[in-house]
C-alpha atoms as a PDB file:
ATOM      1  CA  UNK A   1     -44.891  -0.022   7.526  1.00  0.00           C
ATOM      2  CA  UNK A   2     -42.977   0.136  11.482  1.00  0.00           C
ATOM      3  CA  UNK A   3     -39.676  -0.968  11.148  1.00  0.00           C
ATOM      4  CA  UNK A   4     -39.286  -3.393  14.284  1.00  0.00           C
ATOM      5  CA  UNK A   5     -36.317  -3.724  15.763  1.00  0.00           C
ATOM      6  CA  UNK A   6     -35.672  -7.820  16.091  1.00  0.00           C
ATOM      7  CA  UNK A   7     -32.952  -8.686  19.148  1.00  0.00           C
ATOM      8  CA  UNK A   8     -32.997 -12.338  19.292  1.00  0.00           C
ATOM      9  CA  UNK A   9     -31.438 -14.382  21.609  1.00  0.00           C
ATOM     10  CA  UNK A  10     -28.474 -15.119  19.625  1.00  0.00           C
ATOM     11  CA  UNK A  11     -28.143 -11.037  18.627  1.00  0.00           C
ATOM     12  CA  UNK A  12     -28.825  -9.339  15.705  1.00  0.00           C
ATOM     13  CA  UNK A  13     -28.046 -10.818  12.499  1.00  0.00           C
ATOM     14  CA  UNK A  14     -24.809 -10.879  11.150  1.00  0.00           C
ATOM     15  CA  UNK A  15     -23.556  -9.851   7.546  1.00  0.00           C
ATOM     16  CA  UNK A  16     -21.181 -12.381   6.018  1.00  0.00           C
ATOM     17  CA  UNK A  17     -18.071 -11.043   6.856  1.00  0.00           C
ATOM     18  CA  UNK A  18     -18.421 -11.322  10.410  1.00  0.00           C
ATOM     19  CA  UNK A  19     -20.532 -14.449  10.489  1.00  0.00           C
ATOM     20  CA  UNK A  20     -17.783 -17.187  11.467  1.00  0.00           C
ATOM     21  CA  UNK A  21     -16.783 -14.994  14.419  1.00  0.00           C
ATOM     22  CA  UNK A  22     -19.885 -14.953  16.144  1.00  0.00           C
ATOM     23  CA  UNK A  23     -19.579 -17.531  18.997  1.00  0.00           C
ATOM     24  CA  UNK A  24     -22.375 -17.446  21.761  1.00  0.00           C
ATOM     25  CA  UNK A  25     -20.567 -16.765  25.021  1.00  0.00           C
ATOM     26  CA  UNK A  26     -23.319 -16.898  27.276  1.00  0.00           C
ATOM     27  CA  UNK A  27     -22.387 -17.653  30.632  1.00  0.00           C
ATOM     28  CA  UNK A  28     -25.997 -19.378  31.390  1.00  0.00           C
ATOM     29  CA  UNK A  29     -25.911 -21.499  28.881  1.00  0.00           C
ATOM     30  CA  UNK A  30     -22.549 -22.476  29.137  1.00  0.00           C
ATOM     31  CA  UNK A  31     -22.399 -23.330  32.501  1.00  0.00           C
ATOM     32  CA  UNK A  32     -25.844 -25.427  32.147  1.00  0.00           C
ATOM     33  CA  UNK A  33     -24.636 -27.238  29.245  1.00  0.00           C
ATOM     34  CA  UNK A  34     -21.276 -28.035  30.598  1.00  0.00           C
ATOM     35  CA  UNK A  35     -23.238 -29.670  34.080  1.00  0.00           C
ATOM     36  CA  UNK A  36     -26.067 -31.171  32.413  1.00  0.00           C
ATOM     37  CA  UNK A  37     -22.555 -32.938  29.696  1.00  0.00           C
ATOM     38  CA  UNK A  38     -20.995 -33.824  33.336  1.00  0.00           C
ATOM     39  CA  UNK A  39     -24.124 -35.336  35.152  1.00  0.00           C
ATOM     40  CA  UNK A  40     -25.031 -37.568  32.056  1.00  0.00           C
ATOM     41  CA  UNK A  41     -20.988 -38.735  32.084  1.00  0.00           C
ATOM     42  CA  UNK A  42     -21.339 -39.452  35.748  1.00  0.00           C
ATOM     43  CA  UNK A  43     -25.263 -41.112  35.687  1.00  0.00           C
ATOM     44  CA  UNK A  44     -25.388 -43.274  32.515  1.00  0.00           C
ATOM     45  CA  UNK A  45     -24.238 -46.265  32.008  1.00  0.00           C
ATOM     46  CA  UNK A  46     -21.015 -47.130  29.424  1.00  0.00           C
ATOM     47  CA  UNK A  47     -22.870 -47.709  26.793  1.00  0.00           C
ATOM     48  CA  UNK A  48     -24.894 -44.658  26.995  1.00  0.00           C
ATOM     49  CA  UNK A  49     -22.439 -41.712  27.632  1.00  0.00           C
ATOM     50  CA  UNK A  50     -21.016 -41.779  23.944  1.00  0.00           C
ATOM     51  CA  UNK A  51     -24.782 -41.471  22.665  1.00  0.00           C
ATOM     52  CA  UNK A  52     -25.087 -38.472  25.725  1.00  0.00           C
ATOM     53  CA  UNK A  53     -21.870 -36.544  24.465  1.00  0.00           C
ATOM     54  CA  UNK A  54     -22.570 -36.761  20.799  1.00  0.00           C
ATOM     55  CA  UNK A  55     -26.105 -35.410  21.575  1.00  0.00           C
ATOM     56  CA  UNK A  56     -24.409 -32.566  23.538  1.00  0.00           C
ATOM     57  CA  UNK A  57     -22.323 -31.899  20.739  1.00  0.00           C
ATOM     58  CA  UNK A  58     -24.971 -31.337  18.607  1.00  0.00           C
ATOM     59  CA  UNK A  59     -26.960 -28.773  20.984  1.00  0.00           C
ATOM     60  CA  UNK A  60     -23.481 -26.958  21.156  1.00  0.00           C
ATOM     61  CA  UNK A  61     -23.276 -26.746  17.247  1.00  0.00           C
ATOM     62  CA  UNK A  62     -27.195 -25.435  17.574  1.00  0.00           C
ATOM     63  CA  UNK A  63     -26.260 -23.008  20.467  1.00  0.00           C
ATOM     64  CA  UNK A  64     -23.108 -22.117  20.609  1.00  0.00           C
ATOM     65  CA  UNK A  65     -21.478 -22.394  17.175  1.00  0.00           C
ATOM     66  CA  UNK A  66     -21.607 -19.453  14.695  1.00  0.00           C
ATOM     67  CA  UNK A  67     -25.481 -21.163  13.350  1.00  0.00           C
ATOM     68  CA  UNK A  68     -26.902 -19.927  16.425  1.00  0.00           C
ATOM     69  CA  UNK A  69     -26.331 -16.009  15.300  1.00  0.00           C
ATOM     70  CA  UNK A  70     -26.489 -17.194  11.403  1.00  0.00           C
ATOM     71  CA  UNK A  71     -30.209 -18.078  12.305  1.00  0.00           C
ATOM     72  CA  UNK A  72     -31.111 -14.443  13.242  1.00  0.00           C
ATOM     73  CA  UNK A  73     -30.295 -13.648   9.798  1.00  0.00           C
ATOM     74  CA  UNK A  74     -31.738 -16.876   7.559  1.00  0.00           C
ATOM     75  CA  UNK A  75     -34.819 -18.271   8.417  1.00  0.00           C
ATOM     76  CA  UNK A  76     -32.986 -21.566   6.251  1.00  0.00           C
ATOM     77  CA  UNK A  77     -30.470 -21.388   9.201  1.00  0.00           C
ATOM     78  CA  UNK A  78     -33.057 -21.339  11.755  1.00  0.00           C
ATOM     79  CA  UNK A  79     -34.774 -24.069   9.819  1.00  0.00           C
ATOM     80  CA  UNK A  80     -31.367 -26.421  10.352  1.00  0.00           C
ATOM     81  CA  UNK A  81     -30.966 -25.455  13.725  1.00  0.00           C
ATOM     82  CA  UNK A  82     -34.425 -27.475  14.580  1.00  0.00           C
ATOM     83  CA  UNK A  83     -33.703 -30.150  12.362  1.00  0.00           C
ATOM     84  CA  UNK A  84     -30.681 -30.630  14.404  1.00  0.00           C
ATOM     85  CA  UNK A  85     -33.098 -30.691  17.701  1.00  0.00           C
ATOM     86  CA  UNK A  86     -35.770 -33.474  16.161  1.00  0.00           C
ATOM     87  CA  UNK A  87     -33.349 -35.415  14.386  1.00  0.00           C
ATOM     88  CA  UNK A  88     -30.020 -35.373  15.457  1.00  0.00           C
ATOM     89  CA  UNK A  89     -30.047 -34.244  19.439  1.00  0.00           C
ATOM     90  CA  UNK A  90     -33.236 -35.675  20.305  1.00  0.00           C
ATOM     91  CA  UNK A  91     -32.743 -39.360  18.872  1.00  0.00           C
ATOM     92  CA  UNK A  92     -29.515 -39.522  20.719  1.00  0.00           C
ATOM     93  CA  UNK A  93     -31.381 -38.122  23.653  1.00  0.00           C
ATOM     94  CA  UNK A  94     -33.630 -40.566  23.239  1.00  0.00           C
ATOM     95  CA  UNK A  95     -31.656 -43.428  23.173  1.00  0.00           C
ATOM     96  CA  UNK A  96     -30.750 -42.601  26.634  1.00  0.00           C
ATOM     97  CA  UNK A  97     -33.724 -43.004  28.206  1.00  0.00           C
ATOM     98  CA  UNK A  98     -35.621 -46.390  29.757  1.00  0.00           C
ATOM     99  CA  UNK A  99     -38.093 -47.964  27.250  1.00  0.00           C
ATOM    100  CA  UNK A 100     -41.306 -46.380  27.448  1.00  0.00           C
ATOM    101  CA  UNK A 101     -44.121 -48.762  28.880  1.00  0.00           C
ATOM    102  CA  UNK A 102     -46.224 -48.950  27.298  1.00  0.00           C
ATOM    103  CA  UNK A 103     -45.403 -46.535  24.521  1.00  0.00           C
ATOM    104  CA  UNK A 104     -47.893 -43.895  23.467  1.00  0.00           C
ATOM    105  CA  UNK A 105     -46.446 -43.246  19.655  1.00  0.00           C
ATOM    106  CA  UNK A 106     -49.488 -41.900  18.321  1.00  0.00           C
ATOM    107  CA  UNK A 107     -49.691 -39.448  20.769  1.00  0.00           C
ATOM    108  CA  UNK A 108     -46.078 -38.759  20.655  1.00  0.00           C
ATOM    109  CA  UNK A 109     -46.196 -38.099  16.916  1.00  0.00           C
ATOM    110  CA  UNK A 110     -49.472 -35.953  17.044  1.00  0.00           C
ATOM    111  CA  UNK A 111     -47.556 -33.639  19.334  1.00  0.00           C
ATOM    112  CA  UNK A 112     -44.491 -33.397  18.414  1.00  0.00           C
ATOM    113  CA  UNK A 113     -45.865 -32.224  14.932  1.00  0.00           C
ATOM    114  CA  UNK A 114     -48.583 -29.630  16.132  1.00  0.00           C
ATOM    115  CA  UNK A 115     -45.456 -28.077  18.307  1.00  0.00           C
ATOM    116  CA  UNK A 116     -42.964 -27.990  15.096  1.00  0.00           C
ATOM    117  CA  UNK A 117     -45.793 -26.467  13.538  1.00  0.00           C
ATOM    118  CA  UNK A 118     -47.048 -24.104  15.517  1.00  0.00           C
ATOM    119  CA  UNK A 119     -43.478 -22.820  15.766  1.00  0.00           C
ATOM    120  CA  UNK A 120     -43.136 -22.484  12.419  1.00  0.00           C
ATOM    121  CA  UNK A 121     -46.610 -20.515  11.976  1.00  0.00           C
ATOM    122  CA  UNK A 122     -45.242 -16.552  11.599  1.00  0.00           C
ATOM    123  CA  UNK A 123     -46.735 -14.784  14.514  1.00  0.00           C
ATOM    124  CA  UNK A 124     -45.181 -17.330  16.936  1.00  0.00           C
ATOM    125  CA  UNK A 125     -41.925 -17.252  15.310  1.00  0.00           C
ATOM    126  CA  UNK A 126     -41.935 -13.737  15.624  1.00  0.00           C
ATOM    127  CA  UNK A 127     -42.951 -13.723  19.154  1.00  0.00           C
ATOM    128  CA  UNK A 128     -39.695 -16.179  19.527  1.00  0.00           C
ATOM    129  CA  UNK A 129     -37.375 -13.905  17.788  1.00  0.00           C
ATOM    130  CA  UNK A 130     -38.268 -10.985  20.215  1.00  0.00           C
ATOM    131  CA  UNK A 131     -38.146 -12.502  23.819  1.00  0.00           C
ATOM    132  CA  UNK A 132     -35.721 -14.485  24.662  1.00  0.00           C
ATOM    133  CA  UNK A 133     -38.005 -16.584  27.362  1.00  0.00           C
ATOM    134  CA  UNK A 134     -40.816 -17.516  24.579  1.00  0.00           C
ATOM    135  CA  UNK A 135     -37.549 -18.352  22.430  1.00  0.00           C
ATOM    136  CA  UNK A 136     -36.325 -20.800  24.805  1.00  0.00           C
ATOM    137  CA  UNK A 137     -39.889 -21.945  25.489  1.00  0.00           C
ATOM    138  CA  UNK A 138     -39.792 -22.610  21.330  1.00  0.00           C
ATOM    139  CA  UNK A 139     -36.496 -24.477  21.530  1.00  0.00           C
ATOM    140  CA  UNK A 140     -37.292 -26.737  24.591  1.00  0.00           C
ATOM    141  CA  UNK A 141     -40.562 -27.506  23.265  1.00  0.00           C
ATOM    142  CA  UNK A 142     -39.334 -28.540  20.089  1.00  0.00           C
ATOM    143  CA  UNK A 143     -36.308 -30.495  21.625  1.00  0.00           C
ATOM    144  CA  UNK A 144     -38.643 -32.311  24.286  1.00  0.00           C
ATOM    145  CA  UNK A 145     -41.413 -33.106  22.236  1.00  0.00           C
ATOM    146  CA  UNK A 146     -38.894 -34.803  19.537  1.00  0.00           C
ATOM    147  CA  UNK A 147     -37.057 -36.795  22.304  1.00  0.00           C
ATOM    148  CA  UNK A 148     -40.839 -38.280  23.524  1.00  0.00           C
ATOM    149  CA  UNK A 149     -41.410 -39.013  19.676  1.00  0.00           C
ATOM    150  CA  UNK A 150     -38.433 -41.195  19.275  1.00  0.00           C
ATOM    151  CA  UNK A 151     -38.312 -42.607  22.531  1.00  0.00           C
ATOM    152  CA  UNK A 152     -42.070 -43.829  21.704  1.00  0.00           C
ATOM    153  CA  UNK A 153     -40.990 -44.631  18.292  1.00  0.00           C
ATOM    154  CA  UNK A 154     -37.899 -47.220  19.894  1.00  0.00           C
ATOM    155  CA  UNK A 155     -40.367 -48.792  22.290  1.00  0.00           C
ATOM    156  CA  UNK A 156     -43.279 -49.217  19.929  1.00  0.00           C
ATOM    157  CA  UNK A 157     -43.865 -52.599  17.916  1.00  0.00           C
ATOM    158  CA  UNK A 158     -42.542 -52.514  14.392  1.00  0.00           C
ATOM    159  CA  UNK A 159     -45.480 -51.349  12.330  1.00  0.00           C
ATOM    160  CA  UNK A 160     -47.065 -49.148  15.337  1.00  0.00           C
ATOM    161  CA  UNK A 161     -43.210 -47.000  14.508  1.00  0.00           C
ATOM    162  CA  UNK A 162     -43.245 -47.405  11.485  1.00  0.00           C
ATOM    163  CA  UNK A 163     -46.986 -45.560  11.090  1.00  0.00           C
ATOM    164  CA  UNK A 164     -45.627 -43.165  13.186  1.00  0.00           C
ATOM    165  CA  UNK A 165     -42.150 -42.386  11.031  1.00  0.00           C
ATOM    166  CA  UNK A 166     -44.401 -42.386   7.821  1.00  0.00           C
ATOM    167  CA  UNK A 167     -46.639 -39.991   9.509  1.00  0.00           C
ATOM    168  CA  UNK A 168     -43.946 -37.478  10.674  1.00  0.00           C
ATOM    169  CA  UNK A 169     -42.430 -37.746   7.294  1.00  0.00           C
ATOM    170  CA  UNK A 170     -45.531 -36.921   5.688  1.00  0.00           C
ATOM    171  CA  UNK A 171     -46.343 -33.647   7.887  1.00  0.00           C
ATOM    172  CA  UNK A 172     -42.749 -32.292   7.589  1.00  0.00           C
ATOM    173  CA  UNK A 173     -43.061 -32.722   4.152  1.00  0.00           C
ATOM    174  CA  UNK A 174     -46.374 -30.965   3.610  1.00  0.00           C
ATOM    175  CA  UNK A 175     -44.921 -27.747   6.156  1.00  0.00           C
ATOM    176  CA  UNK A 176     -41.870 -28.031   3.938  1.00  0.00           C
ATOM    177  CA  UNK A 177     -44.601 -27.808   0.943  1.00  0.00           C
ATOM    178  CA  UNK A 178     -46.801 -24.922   2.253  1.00  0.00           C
ATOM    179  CA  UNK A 179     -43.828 -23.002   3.102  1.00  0.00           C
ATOM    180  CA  UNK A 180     -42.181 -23.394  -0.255  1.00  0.00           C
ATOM    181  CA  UNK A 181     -45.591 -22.200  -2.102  1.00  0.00           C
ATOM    182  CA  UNK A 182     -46.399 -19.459   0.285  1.00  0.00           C
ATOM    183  CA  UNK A 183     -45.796 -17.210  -2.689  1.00  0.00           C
ATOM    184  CA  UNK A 184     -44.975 -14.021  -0.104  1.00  0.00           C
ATOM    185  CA  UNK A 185     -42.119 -14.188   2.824  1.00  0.00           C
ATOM    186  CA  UNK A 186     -43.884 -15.039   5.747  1.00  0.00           C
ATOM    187  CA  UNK A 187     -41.240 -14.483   8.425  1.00  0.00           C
ATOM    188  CA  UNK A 188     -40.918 -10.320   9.492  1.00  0.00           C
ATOM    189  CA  UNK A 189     -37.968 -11.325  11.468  1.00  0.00           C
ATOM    190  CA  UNK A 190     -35.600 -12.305   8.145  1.00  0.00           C
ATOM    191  CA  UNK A 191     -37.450  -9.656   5.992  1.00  0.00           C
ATOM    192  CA  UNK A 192     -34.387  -7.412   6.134  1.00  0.00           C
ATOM    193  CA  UNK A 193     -31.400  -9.286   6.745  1.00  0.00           C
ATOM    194  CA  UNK A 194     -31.617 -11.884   4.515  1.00  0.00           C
ATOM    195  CA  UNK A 195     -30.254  -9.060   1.578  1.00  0.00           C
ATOM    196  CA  UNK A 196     -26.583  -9.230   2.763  1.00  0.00           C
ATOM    197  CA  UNK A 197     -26.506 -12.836   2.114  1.00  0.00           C
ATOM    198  CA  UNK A 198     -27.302 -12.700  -1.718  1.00  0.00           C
ATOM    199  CA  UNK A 199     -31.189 -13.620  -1.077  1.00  0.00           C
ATOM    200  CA  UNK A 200     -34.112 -12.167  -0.746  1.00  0.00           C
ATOM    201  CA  UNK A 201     -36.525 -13.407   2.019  1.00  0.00           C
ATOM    202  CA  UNK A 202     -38.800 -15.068  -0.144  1.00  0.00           C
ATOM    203  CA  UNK A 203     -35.613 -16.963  -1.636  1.00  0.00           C
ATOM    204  CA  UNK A 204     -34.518 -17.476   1.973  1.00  0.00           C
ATOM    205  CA  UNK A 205     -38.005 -19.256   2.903  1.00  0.00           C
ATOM    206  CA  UNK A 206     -38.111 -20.966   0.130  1.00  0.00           C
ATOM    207  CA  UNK A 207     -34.562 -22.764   0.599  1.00  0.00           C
ATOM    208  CA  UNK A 208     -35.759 -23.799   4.228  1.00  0.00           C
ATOM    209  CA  UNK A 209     -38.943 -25.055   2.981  1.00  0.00           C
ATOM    210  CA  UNK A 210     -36.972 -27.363   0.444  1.00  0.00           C
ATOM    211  CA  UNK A 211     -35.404 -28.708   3.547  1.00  0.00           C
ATOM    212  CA  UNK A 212     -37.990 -29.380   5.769  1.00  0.00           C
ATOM    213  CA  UNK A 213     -39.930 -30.871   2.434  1.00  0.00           C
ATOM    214  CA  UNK A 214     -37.141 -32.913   1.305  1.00  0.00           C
ATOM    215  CA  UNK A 215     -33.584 -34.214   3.492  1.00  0.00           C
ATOM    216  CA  UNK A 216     -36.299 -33.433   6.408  1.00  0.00           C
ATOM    217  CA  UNK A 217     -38.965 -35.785   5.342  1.00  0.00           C
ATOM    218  CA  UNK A 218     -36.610 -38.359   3.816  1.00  0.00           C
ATOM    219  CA  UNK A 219     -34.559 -38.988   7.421  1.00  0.00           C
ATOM    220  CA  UNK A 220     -38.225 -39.596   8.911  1.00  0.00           C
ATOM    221  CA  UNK A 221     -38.513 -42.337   5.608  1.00  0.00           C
ATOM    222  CA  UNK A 222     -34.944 -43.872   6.077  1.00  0.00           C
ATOM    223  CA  UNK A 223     -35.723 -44.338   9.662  1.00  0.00           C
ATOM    224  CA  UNK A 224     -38.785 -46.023   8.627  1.00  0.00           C
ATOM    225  CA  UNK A 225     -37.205 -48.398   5.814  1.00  0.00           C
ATOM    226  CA  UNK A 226     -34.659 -49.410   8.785  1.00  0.00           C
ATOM    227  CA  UNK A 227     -37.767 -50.465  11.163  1.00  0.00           C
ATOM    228  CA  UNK A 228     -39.494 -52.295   7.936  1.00  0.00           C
ATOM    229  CA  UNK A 229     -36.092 -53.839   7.697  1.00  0.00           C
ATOM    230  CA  UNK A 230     -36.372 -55.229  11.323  1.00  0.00           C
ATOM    231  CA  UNK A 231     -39.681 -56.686  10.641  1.00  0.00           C
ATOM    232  CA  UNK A 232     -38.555 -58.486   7.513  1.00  0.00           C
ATOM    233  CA  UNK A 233     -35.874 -60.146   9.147  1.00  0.00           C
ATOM    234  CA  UNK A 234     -36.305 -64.342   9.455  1.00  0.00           C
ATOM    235  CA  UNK A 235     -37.578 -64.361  13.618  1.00  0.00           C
ATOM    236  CA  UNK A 236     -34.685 -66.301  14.769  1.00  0.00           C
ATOM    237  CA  UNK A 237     -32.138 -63.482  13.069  1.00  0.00           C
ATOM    238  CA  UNK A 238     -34.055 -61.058  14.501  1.00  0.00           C
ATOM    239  CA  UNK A 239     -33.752 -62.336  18.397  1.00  0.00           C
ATOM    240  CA  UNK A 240     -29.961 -62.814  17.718  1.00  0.00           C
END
């Protein structure tokens, strides 16, 4: 077997000990983020800007923080670092956009799951781990396609988003599934750092398919309950 020498974009992975030190300094990315932070403060309205800034926030904890080089070690990492694209950043993205007309949810949900999947199939991932433009074609993807899912989901009638939340829940639920029962580690880029952290990568894979098949798939069914909750509401409480 080649030993391949994996140089993601957030560097190799890091052992423990040196973990919490890793910040991402990139100059790029720093400079992008910190004008895209200052043309949303200046563009949106009032009411939008906190939503904007707490959404920035979050890509900086994905990017910047010590879990973008923890995720070159841990596929489970990397696994939290999208979850924190399609359901933290991207619903707060969302909710800074103009209501869709009319919205397309179906199609919205259709592709935002074949792109989460197809990321998470292991020759992609791979592919993402060892050139940094297909891994910031993998993030954006992921990131955009999320944003059009809940900004369809907001403008959609009640039970059109609510099909559409079930739905999502149910295929991150059956990735987290497949991924857990895979049986044999999957991802070459974790195979050998994921030792120094106590697991092996099987152990590793397994842990981020727990997520995705659990906490994942239940924020998908909370969000749901809250829409179902919407629709239950007495019609003149609802207008109010």
């Amino acid at each position: 077997m080649v030993d391949v020498a994996w140089t993601p974009y957030c560097g190799p992975a890091p052992d423990p000990a040196e973990a919490l030190g890793r910040w991402n300094g990139d100059l790029i990315l720093l400079s992008v983020m910190a004008a895209a932070t200052t043309a949303g403060l200046i563009l949106l309205r009032e009411q939008q800007r906190g939503r904007f800034s707490a959404a920035m926030a979050v890509l900086a904890v994905g990017f910047i923080s010590p879990l973008c080089a923890l995720s070159s070690a841990l596929f489970m990492a990397r696994t939290l670092h999208h979850l924190l694209l399609v359901l933290a950043a991207a619903p707060l993205l969302a909710l800074c956009l103009p209501r869709l007309k009319p919205p397309r949810v179906a199609a919205a949900a259709a592709v935002q799951a074949v792109v989460f999947w197809a990321w998470h199939a292991p020759e992609p991932y791979a592919q993402a781990l060892s050139h940094d433009g297909i891994y910031w074609l993998m993030q954006i993807s992921i990131l955009g396609s999320a944003v059009w899912f809940w900004a369809a989901v907001r403008s959609a009638r009640g039970h059109a988003a609510v099909a559409a939340l079930l739905a999502a829940m149910l295929l991150m639920g059956l990735l987290g599934a497949l991924i857990v029962f895979a049986g044999q580690p999957l991802y070459a880029p974790h195979f050998a750092s994921t030792m120094a952290w106590n697991m092996t990568p099987l152990e590793d894979q397994q842990a981020a398919g727990l997520i995705m098949w659990a906490p994942a798939a239940a924020a998908y069914l909370l969000a749901a309950l809250w829409r179902i909750h919407g629709l239950l509401k007495p019609a003149g409480e609802a207008a109010a």
